[in-house]
C-alpha atoms as a PDB file:
ATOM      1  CA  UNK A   1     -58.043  23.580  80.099  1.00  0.00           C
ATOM      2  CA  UNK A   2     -54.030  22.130  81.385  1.00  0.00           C
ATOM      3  CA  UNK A   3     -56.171  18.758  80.790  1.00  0.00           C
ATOM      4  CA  UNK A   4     -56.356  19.513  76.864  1.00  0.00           C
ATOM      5  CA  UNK A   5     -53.040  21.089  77.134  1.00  0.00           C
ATOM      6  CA  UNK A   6     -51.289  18.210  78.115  1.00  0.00           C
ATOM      7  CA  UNK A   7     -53.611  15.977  76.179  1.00  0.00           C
ATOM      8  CA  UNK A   8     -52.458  17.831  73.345  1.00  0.00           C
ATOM      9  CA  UNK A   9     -48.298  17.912  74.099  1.00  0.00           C
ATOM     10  CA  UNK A  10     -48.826  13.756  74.512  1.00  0.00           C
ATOM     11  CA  UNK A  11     -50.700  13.493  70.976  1.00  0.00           C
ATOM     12  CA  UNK A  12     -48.055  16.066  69.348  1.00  0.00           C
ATOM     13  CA  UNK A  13     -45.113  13.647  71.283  1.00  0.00           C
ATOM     14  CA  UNK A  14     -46.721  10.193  70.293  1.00  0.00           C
ATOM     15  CA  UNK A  15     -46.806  11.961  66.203  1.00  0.00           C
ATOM     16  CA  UNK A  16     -42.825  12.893  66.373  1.00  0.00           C
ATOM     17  CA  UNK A  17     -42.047   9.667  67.505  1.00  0.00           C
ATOM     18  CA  UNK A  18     -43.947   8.173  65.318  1.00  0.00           C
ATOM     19  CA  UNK A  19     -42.534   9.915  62.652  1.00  0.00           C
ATOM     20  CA  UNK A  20     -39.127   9.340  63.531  1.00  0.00           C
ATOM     21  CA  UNK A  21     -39.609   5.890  63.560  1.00  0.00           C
ATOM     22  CA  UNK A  22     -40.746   5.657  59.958  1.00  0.00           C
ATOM     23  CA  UNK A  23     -37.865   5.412  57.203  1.00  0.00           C
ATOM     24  CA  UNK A  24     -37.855   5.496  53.760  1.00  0.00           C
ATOM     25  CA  UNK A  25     -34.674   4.362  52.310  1.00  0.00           C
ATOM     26  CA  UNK A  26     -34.368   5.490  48.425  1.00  0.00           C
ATOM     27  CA  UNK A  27     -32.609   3.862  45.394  1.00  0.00           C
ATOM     28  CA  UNK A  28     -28.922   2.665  45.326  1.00  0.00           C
ATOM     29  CA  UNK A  29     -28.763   3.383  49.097  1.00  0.00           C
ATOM     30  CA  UNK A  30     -28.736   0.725  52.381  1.00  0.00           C
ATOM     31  CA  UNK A  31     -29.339   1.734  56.248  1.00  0.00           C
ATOM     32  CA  UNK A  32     -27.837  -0.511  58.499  1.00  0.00           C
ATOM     33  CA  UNK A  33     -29.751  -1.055  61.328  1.00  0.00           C
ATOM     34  CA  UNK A  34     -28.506  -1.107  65.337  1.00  0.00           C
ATOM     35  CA  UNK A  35     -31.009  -1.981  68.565  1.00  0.00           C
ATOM     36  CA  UNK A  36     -29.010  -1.362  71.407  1.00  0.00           C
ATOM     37  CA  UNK A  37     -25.529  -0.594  69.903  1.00  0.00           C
ATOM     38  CA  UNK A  38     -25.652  -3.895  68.457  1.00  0.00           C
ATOM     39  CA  UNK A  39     -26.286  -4.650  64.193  1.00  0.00           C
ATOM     40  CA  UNK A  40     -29.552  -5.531  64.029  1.00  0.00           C
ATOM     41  CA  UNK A  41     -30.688  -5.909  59.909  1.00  0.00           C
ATOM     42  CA  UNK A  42     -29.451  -3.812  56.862  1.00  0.00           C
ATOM     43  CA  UNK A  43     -32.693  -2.016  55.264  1.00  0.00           C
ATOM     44  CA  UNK A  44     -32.835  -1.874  51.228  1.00  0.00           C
ATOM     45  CA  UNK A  45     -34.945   0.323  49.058  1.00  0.00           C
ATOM     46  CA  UNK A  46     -38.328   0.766  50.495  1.00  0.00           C
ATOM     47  CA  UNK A  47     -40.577   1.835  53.619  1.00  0.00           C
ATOM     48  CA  UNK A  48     -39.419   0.580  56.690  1.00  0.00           C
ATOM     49  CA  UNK A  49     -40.484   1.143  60.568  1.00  0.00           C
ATOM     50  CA  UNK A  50     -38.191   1.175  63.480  1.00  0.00           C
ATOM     51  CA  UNK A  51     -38.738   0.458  66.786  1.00  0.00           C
ATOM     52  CA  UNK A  52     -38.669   3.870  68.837  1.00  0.00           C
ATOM     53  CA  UNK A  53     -35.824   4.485  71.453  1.00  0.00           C
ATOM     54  CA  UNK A  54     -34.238   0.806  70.563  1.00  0.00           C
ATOM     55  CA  UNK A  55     -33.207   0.836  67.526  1.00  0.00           C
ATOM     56  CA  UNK A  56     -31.176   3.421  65.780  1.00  0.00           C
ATOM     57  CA  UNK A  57     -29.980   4.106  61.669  1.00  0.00           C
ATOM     58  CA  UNK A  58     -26.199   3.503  62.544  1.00  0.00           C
ATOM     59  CA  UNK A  59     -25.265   4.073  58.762  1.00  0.00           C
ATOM     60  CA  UNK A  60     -26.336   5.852  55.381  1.00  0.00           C
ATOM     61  CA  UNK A  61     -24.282   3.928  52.762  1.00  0.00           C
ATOM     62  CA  UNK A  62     -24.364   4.658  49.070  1.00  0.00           C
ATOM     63  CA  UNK A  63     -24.498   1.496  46.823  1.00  0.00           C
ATOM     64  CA  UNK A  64     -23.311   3.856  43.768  1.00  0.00           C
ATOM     65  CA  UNK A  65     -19.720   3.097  42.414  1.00  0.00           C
ATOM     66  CA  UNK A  66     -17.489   5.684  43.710  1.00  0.00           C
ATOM     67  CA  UNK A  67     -14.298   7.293  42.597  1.00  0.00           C
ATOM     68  CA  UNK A  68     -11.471   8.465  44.671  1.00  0.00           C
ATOM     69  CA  UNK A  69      -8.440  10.535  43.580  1.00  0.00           C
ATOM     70  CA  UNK A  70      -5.942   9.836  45.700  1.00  0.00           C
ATOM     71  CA  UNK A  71      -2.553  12.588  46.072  1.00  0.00           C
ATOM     72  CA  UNK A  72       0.777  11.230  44.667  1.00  0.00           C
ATOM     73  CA  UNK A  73       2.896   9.090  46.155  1.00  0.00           C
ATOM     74  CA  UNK A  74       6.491   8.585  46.528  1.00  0.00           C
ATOM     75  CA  UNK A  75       7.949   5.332  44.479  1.00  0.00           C
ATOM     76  CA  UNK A  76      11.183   4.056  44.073  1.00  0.00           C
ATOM     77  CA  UNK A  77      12.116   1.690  40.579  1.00  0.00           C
ATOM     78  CA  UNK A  78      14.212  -1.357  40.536  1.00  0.00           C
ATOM     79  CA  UNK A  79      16.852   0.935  39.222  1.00  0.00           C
ATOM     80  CA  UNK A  80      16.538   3.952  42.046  1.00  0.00           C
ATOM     81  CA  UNK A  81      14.982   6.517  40.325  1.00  0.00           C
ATOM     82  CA  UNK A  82      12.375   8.377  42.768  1.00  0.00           C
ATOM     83  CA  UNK A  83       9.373   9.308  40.932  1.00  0.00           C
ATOM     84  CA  UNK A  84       5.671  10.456  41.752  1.00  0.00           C
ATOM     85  CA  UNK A  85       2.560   8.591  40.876  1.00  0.00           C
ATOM     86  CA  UNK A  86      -1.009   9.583  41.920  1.00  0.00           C
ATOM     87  CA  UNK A  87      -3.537   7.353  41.408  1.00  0.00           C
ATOM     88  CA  UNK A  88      -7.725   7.157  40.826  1.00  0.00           C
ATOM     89  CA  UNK A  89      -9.805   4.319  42.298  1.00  0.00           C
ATOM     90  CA  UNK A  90     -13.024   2.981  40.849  1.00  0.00           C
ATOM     91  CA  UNK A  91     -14.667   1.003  43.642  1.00  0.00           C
ATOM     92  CA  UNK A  92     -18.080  -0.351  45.011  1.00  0.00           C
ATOM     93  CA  UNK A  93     -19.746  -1.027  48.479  1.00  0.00           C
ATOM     94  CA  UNK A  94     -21.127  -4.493  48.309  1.00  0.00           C
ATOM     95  CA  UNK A  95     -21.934  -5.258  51.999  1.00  0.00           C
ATOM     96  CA  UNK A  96     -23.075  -2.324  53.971  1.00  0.00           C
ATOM     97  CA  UNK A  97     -22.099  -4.074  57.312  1.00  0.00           C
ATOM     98  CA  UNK A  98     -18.963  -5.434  56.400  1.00  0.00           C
ATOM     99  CA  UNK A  99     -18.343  -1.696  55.177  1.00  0.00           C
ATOM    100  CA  UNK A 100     -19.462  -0.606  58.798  1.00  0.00           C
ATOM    101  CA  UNK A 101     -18.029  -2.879  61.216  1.00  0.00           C
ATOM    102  CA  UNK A 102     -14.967  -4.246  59.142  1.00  0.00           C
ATOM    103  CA  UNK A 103     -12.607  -1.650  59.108  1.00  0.00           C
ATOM    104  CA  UNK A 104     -12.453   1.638  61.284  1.00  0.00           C
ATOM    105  CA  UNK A 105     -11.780   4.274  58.124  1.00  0.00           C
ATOM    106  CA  UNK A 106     -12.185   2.710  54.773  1.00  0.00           C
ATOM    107  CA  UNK A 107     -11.288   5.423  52.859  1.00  0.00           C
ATOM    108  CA  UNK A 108      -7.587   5.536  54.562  1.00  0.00           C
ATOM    109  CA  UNK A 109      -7.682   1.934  54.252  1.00  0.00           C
ATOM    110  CA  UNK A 110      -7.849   1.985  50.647  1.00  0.00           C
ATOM    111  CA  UNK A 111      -5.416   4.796  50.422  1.00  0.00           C
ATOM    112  CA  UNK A 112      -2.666   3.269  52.511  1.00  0.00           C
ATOM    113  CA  UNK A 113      -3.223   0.041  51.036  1.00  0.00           C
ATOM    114  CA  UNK A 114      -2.676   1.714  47.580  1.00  0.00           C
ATOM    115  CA  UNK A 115       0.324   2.939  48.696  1.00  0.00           C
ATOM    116  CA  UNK A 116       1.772  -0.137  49.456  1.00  0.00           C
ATOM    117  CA  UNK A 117       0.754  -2.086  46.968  1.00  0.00           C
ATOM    118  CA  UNK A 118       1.705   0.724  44.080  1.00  0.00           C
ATOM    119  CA  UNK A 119       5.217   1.027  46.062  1.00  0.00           C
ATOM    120  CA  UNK A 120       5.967  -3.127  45.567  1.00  0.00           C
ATOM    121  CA  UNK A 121       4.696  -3.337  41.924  1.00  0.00           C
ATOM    122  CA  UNK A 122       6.950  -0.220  40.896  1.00  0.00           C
ATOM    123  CA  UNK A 123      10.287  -1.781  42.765  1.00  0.00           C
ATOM    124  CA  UNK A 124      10.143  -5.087  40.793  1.00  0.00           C
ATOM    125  CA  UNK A 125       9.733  -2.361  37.330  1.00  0.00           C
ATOM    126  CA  UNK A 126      12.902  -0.103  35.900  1.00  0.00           C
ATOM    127  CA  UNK A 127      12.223   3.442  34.771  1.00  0.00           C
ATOM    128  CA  UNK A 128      11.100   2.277  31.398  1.00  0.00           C
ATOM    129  CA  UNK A 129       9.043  -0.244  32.041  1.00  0.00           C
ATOM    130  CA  UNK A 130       6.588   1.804  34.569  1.00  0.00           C
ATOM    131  CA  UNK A 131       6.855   4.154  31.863  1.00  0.00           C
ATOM    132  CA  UNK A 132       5.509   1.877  29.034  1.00  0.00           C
ATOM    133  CA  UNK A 133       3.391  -0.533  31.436  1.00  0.00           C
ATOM    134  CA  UNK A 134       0.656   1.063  32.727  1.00  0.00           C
ATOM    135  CA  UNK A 135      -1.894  -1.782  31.913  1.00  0.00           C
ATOM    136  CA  UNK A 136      -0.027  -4.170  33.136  1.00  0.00           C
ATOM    137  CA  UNK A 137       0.217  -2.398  36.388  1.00  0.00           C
ATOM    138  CA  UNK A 138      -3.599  -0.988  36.479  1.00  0.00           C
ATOM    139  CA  UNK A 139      -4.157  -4.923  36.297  1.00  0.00           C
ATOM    140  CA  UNK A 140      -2.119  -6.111  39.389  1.00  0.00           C
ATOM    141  CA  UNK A 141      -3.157  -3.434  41.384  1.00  0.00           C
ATOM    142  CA  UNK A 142      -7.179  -4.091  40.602  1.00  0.00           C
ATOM    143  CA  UNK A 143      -6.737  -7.753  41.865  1.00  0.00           C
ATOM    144  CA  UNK A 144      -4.440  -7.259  44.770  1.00  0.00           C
ATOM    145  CA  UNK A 145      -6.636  -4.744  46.121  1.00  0.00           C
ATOM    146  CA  UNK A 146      -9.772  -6.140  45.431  1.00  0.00           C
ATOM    147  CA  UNK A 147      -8.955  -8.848  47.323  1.00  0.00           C
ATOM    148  CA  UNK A 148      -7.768  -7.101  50.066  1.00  0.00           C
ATOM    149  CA  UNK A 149     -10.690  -5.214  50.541  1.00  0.00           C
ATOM    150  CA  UNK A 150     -13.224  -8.178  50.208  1.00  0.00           C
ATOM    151  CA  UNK A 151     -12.857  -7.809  54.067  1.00  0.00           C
ATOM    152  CA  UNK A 152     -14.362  -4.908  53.673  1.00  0.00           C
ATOM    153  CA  UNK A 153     -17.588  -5.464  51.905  1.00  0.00           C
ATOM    154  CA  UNK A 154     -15.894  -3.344  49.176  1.00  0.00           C
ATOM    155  CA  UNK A 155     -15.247  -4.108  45.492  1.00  0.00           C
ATOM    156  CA  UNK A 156     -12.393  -2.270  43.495  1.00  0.00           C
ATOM    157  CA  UNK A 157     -13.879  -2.428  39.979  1.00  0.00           C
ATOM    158  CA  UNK A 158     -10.875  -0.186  38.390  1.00  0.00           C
ATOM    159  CA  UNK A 159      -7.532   1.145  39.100  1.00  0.00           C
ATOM    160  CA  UNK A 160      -5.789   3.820  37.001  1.00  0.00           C
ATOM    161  CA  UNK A 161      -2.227   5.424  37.030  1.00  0.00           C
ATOM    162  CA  UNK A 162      -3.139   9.117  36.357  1.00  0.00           C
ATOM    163  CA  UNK A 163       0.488  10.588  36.573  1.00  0.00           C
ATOM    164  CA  UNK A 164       3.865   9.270  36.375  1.00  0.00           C
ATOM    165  CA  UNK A 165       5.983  12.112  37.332  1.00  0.00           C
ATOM    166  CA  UNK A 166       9.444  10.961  37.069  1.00  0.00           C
ATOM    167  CA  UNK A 167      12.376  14.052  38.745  1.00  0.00           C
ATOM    168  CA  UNK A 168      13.289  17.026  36.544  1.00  0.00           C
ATOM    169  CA  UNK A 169      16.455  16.009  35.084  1.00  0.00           C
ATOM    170  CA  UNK A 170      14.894  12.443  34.095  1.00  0.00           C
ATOM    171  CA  UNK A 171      12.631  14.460  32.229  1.00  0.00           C
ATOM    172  CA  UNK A 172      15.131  16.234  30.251  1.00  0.00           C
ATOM    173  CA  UNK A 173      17.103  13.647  28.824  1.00  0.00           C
ATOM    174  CA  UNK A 174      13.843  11.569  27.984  1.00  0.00           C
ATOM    175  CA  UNK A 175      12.773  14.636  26.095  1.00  0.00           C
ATOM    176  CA  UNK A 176      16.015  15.191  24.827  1.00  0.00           C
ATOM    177  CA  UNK A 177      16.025  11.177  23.785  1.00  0.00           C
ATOM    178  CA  UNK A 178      12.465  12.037  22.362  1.00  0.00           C
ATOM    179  CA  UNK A 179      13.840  14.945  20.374  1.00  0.00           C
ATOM    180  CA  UNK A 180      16.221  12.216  18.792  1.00  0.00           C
ATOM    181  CA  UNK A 181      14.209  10.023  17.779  1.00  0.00           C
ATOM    182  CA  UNK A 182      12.199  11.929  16.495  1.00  0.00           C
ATOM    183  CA  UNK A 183      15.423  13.814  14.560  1.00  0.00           C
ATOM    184  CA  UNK A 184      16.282  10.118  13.448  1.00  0.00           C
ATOM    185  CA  UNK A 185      12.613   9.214  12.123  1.00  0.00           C
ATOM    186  CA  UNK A 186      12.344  12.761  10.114  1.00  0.00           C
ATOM    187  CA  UNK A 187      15.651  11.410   8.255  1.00  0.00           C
ATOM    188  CA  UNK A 188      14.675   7.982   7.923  1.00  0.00           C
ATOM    189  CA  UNK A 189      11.454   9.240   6.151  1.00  0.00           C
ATOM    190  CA  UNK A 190      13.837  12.028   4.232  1.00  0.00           C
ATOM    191  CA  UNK A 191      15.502   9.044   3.304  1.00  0.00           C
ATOM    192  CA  UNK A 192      13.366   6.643   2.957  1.00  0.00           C
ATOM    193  CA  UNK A 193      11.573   9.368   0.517  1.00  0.00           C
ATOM    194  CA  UNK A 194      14.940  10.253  -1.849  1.00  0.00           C
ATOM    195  CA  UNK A 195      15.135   6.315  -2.370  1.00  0.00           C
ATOM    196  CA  UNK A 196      11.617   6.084  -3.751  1.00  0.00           C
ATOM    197  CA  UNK A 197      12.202   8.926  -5.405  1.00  0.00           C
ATOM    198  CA  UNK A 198      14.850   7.700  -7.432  1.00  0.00           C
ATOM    199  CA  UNK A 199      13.673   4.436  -8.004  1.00  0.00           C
ATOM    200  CA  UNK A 200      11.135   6.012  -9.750  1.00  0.00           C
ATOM    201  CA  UNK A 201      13.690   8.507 -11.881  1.00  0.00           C
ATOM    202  CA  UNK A 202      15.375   5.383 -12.544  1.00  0.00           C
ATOM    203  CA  UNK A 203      12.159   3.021 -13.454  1.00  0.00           C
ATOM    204  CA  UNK A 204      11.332   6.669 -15.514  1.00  0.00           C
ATOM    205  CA  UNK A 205      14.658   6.551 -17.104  1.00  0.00           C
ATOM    206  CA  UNK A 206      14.469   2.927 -17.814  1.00  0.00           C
ATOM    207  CA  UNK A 207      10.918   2.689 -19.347  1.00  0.00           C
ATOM    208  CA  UNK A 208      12.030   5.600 -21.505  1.00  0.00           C
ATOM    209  CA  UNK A 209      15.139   4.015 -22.826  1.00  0.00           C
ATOM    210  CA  UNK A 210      13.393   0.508 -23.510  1.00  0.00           C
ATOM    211  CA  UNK A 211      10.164   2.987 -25.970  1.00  0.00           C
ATOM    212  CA  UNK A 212      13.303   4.601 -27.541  1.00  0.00           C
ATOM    213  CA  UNK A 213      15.126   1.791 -28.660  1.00  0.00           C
ATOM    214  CA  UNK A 214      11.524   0.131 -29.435  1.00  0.00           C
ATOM    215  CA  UNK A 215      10.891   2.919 -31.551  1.00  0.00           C
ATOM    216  CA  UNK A 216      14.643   2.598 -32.956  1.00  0.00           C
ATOM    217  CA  UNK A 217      13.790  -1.403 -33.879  1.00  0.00           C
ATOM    218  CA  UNK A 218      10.574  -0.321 -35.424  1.00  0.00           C
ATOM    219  CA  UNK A 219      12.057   2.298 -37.415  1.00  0.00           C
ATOM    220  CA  UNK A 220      14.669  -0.010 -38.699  1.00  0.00           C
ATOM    221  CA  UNK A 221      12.409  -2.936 -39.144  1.00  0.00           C
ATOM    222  CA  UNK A 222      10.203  -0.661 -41.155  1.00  0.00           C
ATOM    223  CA  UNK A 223      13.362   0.994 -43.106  1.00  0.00           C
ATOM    224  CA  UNK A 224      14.132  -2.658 -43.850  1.00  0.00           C
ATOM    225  CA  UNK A 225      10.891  -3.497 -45.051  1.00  0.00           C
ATOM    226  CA  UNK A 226      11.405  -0.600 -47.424  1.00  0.00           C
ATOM    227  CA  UNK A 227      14.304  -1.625 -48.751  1.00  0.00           C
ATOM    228  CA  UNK A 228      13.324  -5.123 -49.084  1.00  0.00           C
ATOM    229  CA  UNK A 229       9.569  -4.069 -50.984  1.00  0.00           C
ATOM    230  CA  UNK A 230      12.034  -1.378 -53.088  1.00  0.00           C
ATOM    231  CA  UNK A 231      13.869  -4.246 -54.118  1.00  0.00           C
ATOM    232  CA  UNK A 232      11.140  -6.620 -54.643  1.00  0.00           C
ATOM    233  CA  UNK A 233       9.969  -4.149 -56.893  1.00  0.00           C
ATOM    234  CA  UNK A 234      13.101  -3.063 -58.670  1.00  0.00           C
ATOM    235  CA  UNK A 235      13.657  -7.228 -59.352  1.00  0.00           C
ATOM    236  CA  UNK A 236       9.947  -7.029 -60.324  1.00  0.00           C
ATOM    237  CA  UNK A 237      10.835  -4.553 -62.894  1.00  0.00           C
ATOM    238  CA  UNK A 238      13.881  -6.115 -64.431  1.00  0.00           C
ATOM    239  CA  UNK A 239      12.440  -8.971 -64.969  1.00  0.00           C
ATOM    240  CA  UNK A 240       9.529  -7.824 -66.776  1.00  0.00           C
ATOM    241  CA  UNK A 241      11.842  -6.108 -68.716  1.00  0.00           C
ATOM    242  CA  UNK A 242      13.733  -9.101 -69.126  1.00  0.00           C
ATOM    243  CA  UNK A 243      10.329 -10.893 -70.205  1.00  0.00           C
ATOM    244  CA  UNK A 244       9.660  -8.445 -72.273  1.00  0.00           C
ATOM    245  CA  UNK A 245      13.260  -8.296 -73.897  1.00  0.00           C
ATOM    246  CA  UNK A 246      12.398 -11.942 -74.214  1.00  0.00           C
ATOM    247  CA  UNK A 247       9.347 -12.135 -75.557  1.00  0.00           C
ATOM    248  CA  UNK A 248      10.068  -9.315 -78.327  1.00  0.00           C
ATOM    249  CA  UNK A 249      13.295 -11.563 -79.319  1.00  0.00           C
ATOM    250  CA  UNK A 250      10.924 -14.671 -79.361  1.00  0.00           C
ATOM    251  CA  UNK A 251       8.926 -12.932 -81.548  1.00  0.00           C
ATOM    252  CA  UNK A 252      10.904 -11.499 -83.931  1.00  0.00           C
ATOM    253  CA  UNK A 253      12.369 -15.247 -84.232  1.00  0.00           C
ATOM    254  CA  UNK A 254       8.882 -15.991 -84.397  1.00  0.00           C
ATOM    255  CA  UNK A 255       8.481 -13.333 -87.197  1.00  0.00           C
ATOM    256  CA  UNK A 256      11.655 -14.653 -89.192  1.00  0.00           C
ATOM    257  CA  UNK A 257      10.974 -18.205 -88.768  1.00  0.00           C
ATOM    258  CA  UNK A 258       7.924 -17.448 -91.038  1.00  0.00           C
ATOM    259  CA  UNK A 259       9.482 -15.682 -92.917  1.00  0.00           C
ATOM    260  CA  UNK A 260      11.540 -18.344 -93.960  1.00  0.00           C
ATOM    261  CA  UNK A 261      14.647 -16.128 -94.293  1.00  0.00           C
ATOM    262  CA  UNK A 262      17.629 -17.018 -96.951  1.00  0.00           C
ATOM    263  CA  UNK A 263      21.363 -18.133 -95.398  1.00  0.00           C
ATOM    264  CA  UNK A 264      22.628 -14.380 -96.723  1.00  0.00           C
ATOM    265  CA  UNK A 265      19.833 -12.514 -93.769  1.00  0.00           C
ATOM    266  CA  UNK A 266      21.301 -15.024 -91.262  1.00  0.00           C
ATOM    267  CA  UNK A 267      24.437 -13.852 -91.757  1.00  0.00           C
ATOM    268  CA  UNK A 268      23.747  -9.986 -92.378  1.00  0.00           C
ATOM    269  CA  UNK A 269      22.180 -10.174 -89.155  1.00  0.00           C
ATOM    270  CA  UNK A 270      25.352 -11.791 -87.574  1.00  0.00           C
ATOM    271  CA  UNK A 271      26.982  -9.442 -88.872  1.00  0.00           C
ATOM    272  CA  UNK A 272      24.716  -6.476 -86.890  1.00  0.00           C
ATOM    273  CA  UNK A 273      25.217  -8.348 -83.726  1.00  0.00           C
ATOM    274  CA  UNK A 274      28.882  -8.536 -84.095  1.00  0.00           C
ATOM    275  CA  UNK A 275      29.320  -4.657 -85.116  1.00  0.00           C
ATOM    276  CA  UNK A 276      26.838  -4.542 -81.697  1.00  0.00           C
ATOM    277  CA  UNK A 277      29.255  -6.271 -80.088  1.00  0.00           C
ATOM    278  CA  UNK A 278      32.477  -4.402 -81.262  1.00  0.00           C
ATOM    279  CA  UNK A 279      30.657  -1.231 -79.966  1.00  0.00           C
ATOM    280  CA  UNK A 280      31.056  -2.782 -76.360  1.00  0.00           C
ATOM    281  CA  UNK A 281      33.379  -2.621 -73.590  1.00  0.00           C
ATOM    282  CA  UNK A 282      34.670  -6.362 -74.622  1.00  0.00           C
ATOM    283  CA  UNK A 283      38.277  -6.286 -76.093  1.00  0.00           C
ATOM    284  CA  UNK A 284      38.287  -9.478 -78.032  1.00  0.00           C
ATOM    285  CA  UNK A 285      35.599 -10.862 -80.402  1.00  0.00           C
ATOM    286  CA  UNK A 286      35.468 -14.519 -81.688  1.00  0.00           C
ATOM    287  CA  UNK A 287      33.868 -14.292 -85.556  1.00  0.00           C
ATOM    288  CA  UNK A 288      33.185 -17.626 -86.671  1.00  0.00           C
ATOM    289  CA  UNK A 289      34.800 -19.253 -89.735  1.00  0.00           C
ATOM    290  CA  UNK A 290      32.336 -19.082 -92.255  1.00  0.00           C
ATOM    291  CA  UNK A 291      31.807 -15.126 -92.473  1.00  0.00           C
ATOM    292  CA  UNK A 292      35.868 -14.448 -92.295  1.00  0.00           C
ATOM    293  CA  UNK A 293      37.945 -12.530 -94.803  1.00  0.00           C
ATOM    294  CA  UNK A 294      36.171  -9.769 -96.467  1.00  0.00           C
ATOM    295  CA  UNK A 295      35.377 -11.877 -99.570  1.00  0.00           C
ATOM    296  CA  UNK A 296      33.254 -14.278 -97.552  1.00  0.00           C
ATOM    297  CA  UNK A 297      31.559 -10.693 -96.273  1.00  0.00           C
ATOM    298  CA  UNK A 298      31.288  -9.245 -99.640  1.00  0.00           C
ATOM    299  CA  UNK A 299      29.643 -12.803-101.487  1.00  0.00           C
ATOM    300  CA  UNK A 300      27.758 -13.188 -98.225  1.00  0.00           C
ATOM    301  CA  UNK A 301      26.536  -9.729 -98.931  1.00  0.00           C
ATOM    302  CA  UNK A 302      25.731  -9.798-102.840  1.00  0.00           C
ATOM    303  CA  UNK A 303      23.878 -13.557-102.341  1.00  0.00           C
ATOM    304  CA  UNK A 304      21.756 -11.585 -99.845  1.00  0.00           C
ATOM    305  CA  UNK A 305      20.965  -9.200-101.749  1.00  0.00           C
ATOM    306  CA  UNK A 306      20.464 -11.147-104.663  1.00  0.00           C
ATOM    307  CA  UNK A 307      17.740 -12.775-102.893  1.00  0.00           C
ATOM    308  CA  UNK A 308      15.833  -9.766-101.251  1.00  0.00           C
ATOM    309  CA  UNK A 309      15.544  -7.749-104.573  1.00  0.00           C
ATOM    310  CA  UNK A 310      15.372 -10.403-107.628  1.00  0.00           C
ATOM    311  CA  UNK A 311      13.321  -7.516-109.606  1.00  0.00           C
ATOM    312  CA  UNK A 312      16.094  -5.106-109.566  1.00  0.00           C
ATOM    313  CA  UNK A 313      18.108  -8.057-110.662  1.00  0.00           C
ATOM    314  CA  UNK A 314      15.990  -8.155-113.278  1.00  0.00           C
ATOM    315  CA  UNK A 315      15.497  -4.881-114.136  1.00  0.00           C
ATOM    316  CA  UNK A 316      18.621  -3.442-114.256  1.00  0.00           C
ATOM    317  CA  UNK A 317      19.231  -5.395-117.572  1.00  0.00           C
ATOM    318  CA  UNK A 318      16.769  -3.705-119.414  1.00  0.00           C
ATOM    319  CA  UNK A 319      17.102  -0.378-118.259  1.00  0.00           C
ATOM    320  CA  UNK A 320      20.504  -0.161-119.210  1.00  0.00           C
ATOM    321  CA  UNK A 321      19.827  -1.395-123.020  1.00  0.00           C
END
């Protein structure tokens, strides 16, 4: 019965150790590997057996990129202004045994080593520019301590300032400064916006005047037409009038011509146009030689008679006897 007993406590022995010499080492995770306090290998993802007693998992190290938020630190500018800066690295193991047997504490390592390298970057900068250069210093301090911590078997992917806390009274005046520009911007937009806005009162103005005295030109360009077509047509008028005038006097000629009127109606008719004429406005009249003296009128007057009415002539004879 102790034989089986015994039996039993070696079989239940030989399975623990057994066991604990079987690993399993899962995804984005490396074991490195001692046999008598020395490295021995550096197992990856997979199933892995170790020899019992010997050899010993000296370290679980995560492959995964890891962040770290380190506290603020202390920094001085090139023009002596103390300010606090905290900072957040983005880094990477890339050689489990360089991460295990190159430095004693990476994590204070990288730290400290931040520190320093944050505090040298910042003295070369004034107040302003660590204020407005943030890339330019996330960029320095990537590569300086990326290589620094090649060493290491570690690899900073990232570096970012999170705070830049400059002292209390620094902060005042910048926000007072900030106030002011700000002030000096509103105005220069005020501004900016009374300028447009009379421009366009004036281009307003300006358009308005140039329709008006557009409309004005029209008007009188069309007033002047007026006048001109009244004119056209009052001309028009007179001198169909004057055609008219002319061709009733042309035919009247026309009339007397065939007629075949006698000297006397010639001068009878004279006569009407000079008592037409003495009914006018002009003050001297010009009579012509031949129908002067009232004799000439008077045997101008009984030839022309004579000739228009040679039956009463003839008449009046025999009547009277």
């Amino acid at each position: 019965m102790l034989k089986w007993i015994i039996l039993g406590i070696i079989v239940l022995f030989v399975l623990i150790l057994l066991g604990s010499c079987i690993k399993i080492v899962p995804q984005s995770r490396a074991f490195v590997i001692e046999r008598l306090g020395a490295f021995r290998t550096v197992w990856e993802v997979g199933f892995h057996v170790k020899v019992p007693i010997f050899e010993q998992v000296a370290k679980n190290v995560s492959l995964k990129e890891q962040v770290v938020d380190f506290p603020p630190q202390p920094v001085i500018t090139k023009d002596n202004v103390t300010m606090q800066i905290d900072t957040v690295i983005y880094f990477q193991i890339t050689d489990p045994k360089l991460y295990t047997y190159g430095v004693e504490n990476p994590m204070s390592a990288i730290e400290n080593l931040t520190a320093t390298t944050l505090r040298n970057i910042i003295g070369d900068l004034e107040l302003d520019q660590s204020l407005t250069s943030r890339d330019h210093i996330n960029s320095q301090m990537r590569a300086i301590l990326d290589e620094a911590t090649d060493n290491w078997g570690i690899k900073v992917n990232r570096v970012e300032l999170k705070n830049i806390m400059p002292p209390r009274d620094i902060q005042e005046s910048m926000e007072k400064q900030m106030r002011a520009e700000r002030e000096r911007r509103e105005a220069i937009l005020q501004a900016e916006g009374q300028k447009q806005s009379q421009i366009l009162v004036a281009e307003g103005e300006k358009q308005s005047a140039i329709l008006r005295a557009d409309a004005a030109k029209q008007a009188a360009i069309l007033q002047a037409e007026g006048a001109k077509q009244a004119k056209i047509l009052e001309a028009e008028a007179e001198a169909e009038a004057i055609m008219k005038v002319q061709q009733a006097t042309a035919d009247a000629i026309k009339l007397i011509n065939e007629a075949q009127p006698g000297e006397g109606v010639i001068k009878i008719k004279a006569l009407e146009a000079f008592e037409a004429a003495a009914n006018g406005k002009a003050t001297k009249i010009i009579i012509p030689s031949e129908i002067q003296g009232l004799a000439g009128l008077a045997a101008a007057a009984k030839t022309v008679f004579d000739t228009e009415d040679p039956k009463a002539s003839a008449v009046k004879p025999g009547t009277k006897g």
